[in-house]
C-alpha atoms as a PDB file:
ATOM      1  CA  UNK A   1     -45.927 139.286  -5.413  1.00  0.00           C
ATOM      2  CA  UNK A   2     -44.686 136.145  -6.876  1.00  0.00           C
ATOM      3  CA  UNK A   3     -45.549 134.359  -3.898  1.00  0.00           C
ATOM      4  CA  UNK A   4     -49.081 135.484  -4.201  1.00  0.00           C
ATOM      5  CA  UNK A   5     -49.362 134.471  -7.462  1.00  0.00           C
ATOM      6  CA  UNK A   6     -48.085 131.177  -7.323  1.00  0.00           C
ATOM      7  CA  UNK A   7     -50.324 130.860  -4.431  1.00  0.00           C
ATOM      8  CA  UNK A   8     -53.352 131.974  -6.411  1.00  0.00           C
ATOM      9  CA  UNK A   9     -52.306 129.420  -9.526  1.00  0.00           C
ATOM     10  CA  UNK A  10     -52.285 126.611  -7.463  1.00  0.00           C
ATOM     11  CA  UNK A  11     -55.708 127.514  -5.954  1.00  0.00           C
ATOM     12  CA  UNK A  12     -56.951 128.144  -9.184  1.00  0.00           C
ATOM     13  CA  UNK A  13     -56.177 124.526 -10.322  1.00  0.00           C
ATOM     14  CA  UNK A  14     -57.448 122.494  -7.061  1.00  0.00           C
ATOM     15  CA  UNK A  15     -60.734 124.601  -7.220  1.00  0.00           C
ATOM     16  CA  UNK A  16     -60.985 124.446 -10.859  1.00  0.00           C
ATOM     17  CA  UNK A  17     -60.936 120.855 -10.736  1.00  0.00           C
ATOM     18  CA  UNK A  18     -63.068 120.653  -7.626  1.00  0.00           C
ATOM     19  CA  UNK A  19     -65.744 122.389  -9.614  1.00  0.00           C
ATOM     20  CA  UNK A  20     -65.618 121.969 -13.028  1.00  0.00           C
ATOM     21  CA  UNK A  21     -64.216 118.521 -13.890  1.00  0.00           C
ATOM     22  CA  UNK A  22     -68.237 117.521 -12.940  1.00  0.00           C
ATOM     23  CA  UNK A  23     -70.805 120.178 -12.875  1.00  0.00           C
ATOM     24  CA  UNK A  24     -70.269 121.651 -15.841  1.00  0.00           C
ATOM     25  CA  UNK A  25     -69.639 119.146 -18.806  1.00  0.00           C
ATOM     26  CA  UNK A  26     -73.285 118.920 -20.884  1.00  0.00           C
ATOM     27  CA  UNK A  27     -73.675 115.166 -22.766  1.00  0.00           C
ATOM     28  CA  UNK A  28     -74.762 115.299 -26.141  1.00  0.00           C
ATOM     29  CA  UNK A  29     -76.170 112.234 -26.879  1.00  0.00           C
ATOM     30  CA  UNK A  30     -79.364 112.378 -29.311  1.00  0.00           C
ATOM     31  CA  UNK A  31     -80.600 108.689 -28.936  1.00  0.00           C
ATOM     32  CA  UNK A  32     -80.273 108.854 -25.291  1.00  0.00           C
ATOM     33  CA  UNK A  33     -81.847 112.200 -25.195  1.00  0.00           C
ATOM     34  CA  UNK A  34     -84.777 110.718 -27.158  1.00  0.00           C
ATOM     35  CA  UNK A  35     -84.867 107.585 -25.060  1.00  0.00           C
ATOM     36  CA  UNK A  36     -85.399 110.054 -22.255  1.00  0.00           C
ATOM     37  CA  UNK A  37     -88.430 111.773 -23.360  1.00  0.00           C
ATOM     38  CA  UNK A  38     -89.971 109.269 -24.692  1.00  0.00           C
ATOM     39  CA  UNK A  39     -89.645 107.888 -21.018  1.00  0.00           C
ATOM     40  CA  UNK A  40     -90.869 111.354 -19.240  1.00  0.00           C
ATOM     41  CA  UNK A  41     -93.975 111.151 -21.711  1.00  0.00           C
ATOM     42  CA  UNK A  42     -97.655 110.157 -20.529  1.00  0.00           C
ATOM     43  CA  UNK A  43     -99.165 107.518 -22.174  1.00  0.00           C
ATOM     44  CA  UNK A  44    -101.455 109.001 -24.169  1.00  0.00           C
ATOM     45  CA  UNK A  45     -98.785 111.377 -25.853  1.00  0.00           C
ATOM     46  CA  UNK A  46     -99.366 114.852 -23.918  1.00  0.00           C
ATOM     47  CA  UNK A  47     -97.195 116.912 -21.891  1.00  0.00           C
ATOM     48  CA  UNK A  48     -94.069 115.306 -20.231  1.00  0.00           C
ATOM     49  CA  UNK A  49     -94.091 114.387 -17.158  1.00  0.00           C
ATOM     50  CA  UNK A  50     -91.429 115.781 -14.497  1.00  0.00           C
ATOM     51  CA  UNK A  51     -88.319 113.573 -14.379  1.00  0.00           C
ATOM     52  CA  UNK A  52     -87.749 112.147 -11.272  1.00  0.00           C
ATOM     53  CA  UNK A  53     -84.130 111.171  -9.483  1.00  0.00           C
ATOM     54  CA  UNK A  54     -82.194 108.308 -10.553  1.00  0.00           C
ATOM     55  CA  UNK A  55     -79.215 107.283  -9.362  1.00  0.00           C
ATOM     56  CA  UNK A  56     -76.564 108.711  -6.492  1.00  0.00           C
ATOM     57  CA  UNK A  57     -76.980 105.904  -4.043  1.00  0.00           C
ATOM     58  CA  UNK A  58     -75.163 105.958  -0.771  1.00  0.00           C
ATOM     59  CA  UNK A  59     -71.597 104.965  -1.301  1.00  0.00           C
ATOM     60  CA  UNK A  60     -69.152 103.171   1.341  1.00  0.00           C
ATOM     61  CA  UNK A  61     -68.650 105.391   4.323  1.00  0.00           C
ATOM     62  CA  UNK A  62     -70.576 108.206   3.397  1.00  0.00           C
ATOM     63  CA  UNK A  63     -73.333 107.839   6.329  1.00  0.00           C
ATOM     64  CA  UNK A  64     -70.541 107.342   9.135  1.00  0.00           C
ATOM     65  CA  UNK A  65     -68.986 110.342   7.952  1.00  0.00           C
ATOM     66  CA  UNK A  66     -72.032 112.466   7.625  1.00  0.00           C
ATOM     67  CA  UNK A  67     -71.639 112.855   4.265  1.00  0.00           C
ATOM     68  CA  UNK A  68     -74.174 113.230   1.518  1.00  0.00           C
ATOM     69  CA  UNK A  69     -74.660 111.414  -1.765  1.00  0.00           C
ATOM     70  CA  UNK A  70     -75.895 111.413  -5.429  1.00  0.00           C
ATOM     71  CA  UNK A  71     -79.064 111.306  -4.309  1.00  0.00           C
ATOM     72  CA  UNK A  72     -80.493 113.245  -1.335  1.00  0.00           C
ATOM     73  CA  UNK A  73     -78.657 116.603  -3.293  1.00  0.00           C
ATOM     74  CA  UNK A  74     -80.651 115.014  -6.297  1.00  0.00           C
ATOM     75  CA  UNK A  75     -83.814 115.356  -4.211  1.00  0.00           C
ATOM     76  CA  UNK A  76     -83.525 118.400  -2.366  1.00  0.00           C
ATOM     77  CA  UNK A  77     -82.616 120.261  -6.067  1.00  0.00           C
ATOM     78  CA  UNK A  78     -85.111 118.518  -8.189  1.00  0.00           C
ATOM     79  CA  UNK A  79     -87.990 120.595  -6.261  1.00  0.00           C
ATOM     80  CA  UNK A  80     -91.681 121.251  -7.786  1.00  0.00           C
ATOM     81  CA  UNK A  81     -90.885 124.702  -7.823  1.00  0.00           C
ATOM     82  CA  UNK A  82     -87.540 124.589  -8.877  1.00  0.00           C
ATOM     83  CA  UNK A  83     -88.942 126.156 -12.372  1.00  0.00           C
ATOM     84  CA  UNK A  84     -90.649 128.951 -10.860  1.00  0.00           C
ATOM     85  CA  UNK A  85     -87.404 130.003  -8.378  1.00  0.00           C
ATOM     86  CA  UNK A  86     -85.820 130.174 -12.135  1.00  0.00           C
ATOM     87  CA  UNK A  87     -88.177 132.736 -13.785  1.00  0.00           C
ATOM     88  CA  UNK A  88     -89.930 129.302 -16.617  1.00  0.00           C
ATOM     89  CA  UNK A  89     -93.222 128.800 -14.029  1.00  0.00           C
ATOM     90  CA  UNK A  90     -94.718 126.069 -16.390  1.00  0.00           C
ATOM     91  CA  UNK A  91     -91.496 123.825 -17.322  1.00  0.00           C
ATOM     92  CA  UNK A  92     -90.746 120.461 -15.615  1.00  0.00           C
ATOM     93  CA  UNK A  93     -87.647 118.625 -15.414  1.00  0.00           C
ATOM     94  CA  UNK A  94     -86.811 116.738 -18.408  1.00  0.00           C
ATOM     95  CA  UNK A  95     -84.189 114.662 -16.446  1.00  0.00           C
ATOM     96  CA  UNK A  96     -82.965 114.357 -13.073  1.00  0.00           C
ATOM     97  CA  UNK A  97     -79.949 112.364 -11.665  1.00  0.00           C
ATOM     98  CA  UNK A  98     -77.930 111.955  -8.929  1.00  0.00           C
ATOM     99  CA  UNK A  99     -73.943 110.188  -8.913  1.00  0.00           C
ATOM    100  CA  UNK A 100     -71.348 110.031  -6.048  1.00  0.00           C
ATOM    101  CA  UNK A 101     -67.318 109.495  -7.116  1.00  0.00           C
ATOM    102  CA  UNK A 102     -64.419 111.588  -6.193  1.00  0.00           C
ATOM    103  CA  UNK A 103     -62.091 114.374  -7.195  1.00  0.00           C
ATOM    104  CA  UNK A 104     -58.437 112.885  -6.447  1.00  0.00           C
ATOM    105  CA  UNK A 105     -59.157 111.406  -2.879  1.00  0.00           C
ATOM    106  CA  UNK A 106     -62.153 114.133  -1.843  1.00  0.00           C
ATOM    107  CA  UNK A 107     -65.242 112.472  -1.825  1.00  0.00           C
ATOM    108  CA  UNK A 108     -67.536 114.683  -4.895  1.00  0.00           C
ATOM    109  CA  UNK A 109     -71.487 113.882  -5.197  1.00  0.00           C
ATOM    110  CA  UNK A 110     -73.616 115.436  -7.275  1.00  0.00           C
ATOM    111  CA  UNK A 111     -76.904 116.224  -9.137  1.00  0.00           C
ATOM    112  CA  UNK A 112     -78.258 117.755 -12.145  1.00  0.00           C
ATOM    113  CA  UNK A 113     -81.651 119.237 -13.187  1.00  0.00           C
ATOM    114  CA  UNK A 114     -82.356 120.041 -16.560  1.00  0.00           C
ATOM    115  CA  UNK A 115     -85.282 122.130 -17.662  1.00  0.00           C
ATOM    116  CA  UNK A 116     -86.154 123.560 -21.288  1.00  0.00           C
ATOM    117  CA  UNK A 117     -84.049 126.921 -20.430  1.00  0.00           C
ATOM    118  CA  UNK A 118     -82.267 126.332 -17.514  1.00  0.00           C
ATOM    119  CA  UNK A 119     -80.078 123.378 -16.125  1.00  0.00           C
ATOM    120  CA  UNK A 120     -78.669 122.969 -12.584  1.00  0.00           C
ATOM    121  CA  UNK A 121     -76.321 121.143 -10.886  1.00  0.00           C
ATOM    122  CA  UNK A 122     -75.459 120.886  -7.003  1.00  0.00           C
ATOM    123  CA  UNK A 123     -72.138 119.259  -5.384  1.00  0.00           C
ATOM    124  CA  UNK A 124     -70.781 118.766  -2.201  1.00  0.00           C
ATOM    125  CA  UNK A 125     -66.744 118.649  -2.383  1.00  0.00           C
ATOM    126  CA  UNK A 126     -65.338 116.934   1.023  1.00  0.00           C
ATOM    127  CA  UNK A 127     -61.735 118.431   0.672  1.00  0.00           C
ATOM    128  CA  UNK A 128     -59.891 120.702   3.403  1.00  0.00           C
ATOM    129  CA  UNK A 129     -60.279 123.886   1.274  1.00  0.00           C
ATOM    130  CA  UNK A 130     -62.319 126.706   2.509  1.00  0.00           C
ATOM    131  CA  UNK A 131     -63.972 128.906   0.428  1.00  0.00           C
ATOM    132  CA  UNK A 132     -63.024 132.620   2.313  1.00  0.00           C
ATOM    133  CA  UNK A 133     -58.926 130.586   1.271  1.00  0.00           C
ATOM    134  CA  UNK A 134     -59.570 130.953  -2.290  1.00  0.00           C
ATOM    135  CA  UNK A 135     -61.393 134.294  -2.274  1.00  0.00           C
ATOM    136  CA  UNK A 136     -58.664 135.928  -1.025  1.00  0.00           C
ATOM    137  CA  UNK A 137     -56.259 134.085  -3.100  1.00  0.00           C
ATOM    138  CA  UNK A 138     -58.015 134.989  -6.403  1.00  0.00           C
ATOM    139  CA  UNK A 139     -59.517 138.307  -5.623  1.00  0.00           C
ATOM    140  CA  UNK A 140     -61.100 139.790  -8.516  1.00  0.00           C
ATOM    141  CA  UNK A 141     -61.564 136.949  -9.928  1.00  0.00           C
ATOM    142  CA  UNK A 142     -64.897 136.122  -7.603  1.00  0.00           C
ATOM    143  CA  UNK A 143     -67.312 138.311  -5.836  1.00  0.00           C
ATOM    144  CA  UNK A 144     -67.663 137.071  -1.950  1.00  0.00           C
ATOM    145  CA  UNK A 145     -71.760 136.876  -1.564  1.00  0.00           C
ATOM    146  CA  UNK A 146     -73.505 136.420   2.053  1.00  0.00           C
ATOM    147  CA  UNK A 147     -76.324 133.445   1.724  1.00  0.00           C
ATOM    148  CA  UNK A 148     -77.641 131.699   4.239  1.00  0.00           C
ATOM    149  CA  UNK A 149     -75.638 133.571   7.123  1.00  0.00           C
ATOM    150  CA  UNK A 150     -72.605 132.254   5.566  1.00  0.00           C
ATOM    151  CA  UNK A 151     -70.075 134.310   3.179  1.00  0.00           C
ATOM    152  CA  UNK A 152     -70.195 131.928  -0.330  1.00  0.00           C
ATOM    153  CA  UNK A 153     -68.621 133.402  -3.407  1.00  0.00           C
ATOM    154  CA  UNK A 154     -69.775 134.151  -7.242  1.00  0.00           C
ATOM    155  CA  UNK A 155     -67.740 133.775 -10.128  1.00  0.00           C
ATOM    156  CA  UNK A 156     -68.015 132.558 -13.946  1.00  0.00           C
ATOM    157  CA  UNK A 157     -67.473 129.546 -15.951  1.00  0.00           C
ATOM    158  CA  UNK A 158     -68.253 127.995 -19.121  1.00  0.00           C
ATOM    159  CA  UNK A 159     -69.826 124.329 -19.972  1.00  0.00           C
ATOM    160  CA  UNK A 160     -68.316 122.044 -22.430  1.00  0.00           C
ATOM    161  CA  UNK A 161     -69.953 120.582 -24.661  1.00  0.00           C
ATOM    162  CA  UNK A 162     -68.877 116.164 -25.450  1.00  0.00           C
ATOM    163  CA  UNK A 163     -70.089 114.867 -28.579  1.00  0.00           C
ATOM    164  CA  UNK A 164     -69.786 110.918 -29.005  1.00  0.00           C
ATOM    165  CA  UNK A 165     -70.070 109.383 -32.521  1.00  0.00           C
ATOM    166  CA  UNK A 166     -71.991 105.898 -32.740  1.00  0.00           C
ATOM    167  CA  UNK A 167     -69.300 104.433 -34.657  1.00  0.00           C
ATOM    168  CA  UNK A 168     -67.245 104.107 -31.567  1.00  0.00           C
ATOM    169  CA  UNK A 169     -64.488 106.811 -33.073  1.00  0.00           C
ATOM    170  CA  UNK A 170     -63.183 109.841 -30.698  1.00  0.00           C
ATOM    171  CA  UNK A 171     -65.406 111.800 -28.843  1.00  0.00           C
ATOM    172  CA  UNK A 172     -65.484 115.652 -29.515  1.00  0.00           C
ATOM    173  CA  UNK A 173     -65.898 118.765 -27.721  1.00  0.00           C
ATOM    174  CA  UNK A 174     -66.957 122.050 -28.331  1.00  0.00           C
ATOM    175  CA  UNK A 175     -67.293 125.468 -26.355  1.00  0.00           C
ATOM    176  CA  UNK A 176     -69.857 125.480 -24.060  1.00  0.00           C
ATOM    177  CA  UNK A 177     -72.321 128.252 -22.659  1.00  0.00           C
ATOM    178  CA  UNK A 178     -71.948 130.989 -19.918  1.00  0.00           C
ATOM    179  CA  UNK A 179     -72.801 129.692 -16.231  1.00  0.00           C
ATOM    180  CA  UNK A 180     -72.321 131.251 -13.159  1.00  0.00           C
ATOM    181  CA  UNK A 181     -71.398 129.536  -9.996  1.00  0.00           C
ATOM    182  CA  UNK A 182     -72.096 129.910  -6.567  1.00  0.00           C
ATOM    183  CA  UNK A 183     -69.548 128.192  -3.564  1.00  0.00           C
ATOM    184  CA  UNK A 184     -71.059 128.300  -0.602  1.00  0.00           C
ATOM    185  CA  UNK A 185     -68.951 126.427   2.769  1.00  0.00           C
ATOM    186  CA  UNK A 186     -70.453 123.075   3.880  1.00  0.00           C
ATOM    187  CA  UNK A 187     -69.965 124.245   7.507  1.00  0.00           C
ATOM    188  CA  UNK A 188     -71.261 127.129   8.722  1.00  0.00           C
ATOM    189  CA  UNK A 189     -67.615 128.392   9.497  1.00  0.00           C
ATOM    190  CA  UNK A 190     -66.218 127.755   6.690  1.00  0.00           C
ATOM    191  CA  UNK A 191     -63.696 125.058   8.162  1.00  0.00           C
ATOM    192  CA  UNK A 192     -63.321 122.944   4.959  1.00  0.00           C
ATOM    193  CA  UNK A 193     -65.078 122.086   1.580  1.00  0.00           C
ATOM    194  CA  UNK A 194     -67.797 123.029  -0.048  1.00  0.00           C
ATOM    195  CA  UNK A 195     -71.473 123.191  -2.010  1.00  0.00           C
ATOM    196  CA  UNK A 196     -71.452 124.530  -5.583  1.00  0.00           C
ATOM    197  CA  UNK A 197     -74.485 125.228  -7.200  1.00  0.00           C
ATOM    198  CA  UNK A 198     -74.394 126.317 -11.138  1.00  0.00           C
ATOM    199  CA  UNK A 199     -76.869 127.768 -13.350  1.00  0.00           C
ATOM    200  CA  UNK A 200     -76.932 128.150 -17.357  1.00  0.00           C
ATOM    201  CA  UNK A 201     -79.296 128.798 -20.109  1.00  0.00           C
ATOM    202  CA  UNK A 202     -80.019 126.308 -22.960  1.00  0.00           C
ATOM    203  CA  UNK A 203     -80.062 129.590 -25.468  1.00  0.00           C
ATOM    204  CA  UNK A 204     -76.403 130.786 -24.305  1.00  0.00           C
ATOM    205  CA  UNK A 205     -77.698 133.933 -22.583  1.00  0.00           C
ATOM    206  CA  UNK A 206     -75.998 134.547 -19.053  1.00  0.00           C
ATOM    207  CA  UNK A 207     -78.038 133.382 -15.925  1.00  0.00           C
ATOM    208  CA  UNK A 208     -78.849 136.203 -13.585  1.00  0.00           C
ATOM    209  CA  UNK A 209     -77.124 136.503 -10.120  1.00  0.00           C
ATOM    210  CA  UNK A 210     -80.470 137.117  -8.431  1.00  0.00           C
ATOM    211  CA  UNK A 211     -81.808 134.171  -9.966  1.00  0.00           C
ATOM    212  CA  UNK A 212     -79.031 131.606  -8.643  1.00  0.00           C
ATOM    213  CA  UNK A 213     -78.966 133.693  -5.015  1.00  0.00           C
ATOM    214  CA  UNK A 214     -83.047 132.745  -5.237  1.00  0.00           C
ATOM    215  CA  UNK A 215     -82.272 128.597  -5.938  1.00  0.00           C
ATOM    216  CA  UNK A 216     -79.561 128.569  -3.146  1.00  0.00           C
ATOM    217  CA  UNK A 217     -81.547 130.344  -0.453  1.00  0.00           C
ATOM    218  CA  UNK A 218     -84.680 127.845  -1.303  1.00  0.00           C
ATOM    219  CA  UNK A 219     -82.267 124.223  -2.369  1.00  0.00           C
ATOM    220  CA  UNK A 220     -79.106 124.702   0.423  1.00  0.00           C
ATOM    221  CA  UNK A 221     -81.271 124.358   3.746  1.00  0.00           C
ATOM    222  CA  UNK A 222     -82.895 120.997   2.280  1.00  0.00           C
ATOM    223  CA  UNK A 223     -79.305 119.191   2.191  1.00  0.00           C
ATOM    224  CA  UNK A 224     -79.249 116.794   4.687  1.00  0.00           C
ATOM    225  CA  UNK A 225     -76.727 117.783   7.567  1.00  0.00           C
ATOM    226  CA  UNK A 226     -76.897 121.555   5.768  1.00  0.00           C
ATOM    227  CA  UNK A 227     -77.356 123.263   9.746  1.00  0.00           C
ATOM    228  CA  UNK A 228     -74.405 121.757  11.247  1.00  0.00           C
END
């Protein structure tokens, strides 16, 4: 028994850092949140104008490796339809970025989509833990889930929110929203790392399984490299 749960605590802390040390910290900054829709705006004043991706270039090695960056998950996420698949047919992306780095020495790249009520966030994690590994290892703590032909797992989380001051003093955080998360293997079997999509609500209400099942099934076979 202790075994096991030694086993599961050290799961629980390369995972949790694998998936929430990125995806799931919200920025607020207000002047560079105005900066940006002033930029999404037409010229004449009206109705924004869906963001499109910056950032997430290529980094060293990435290509000869086969693996993806910033960008292409920035692409394949930041879809016209994205706000229909989430249930606010009518919204457009208010901003839309990709970035690369790493978690310890596992390559990480990711993107983020943010909408009026929902924001979302892929990443790839290039590490040599499968997702059936930690399932097992934290049991009730996820709910194994079948998408795409390959078995992915649901659990929850929480964002944080990171307020910076302009006067250059410490930053501060606050408790973030509800967000559910979906790990789904890069390969299909399940041979090491993974993609994590996550899903949350601007008003603090808690995103619907069905919904983030309907974003993976439309986003995941877009990834470059995603049938291998």
């Amino acid at each position: 028994m202790s075994d096991r749960t030694d086993g599961a605590a050290k799961v629980t802390n390369v995972w949790g850092q694998a998936i929430s040390a990125v995806a799931l910290v919200t920025v607020f900054v207000i002047g560079f949140w105005a900066l940006m829709r002033t930029q999404n705006a037409d010229g004449t004043g009206g109705d924004a104008k869906p963001a499109a991706c910056t950032g997430g270039a290529a980094e060293k090695g990435d290509e000869a490796a086969g693996r993806v960056h910033g960008a292409q998950l920035c692409k394949a996420l930041n879809r016209t339809d994205l706000a229909a698949l989430v249930g606010t047919p009518g919204e457009v992306a208010k901003s839309a970025s990709g970035s690369g780095g790493s978690i310890g020495t596992a390559p990480h790249p990711s993107a983020r989509v943010e909408l009026d009520t929902y924001t979302v966030t892929l990443a790839a994690t290039y590490n040599r833990l499968t997702v059936a590994t930690t399932t097992e290892l934290l049991g009730a703590e996820v709910t194994p889930r079948k998408v795409l032909g390959r078995t992915g797992a649901l659990y929850s989380d929480r964002t944080i929110g990171i307020g910076f001051r302009l006067d250059g003093s410490d930053a501060t955080s606050t408790p973030g929203v509800p967000a559910r998360v979906l790990v789904v293997p890069l390969h299909a079997k399940d041979s090491g790392g993974f993609f994590e999509l996550t899903l949350w609500r601007a008003d603090g209400g808690v995103p619907d399984d069905a919904t983030l099942l309907k974003v993976a099934d439309r986003v995941l076979p877009t990834v470059p490299g995603w049938a291998s």
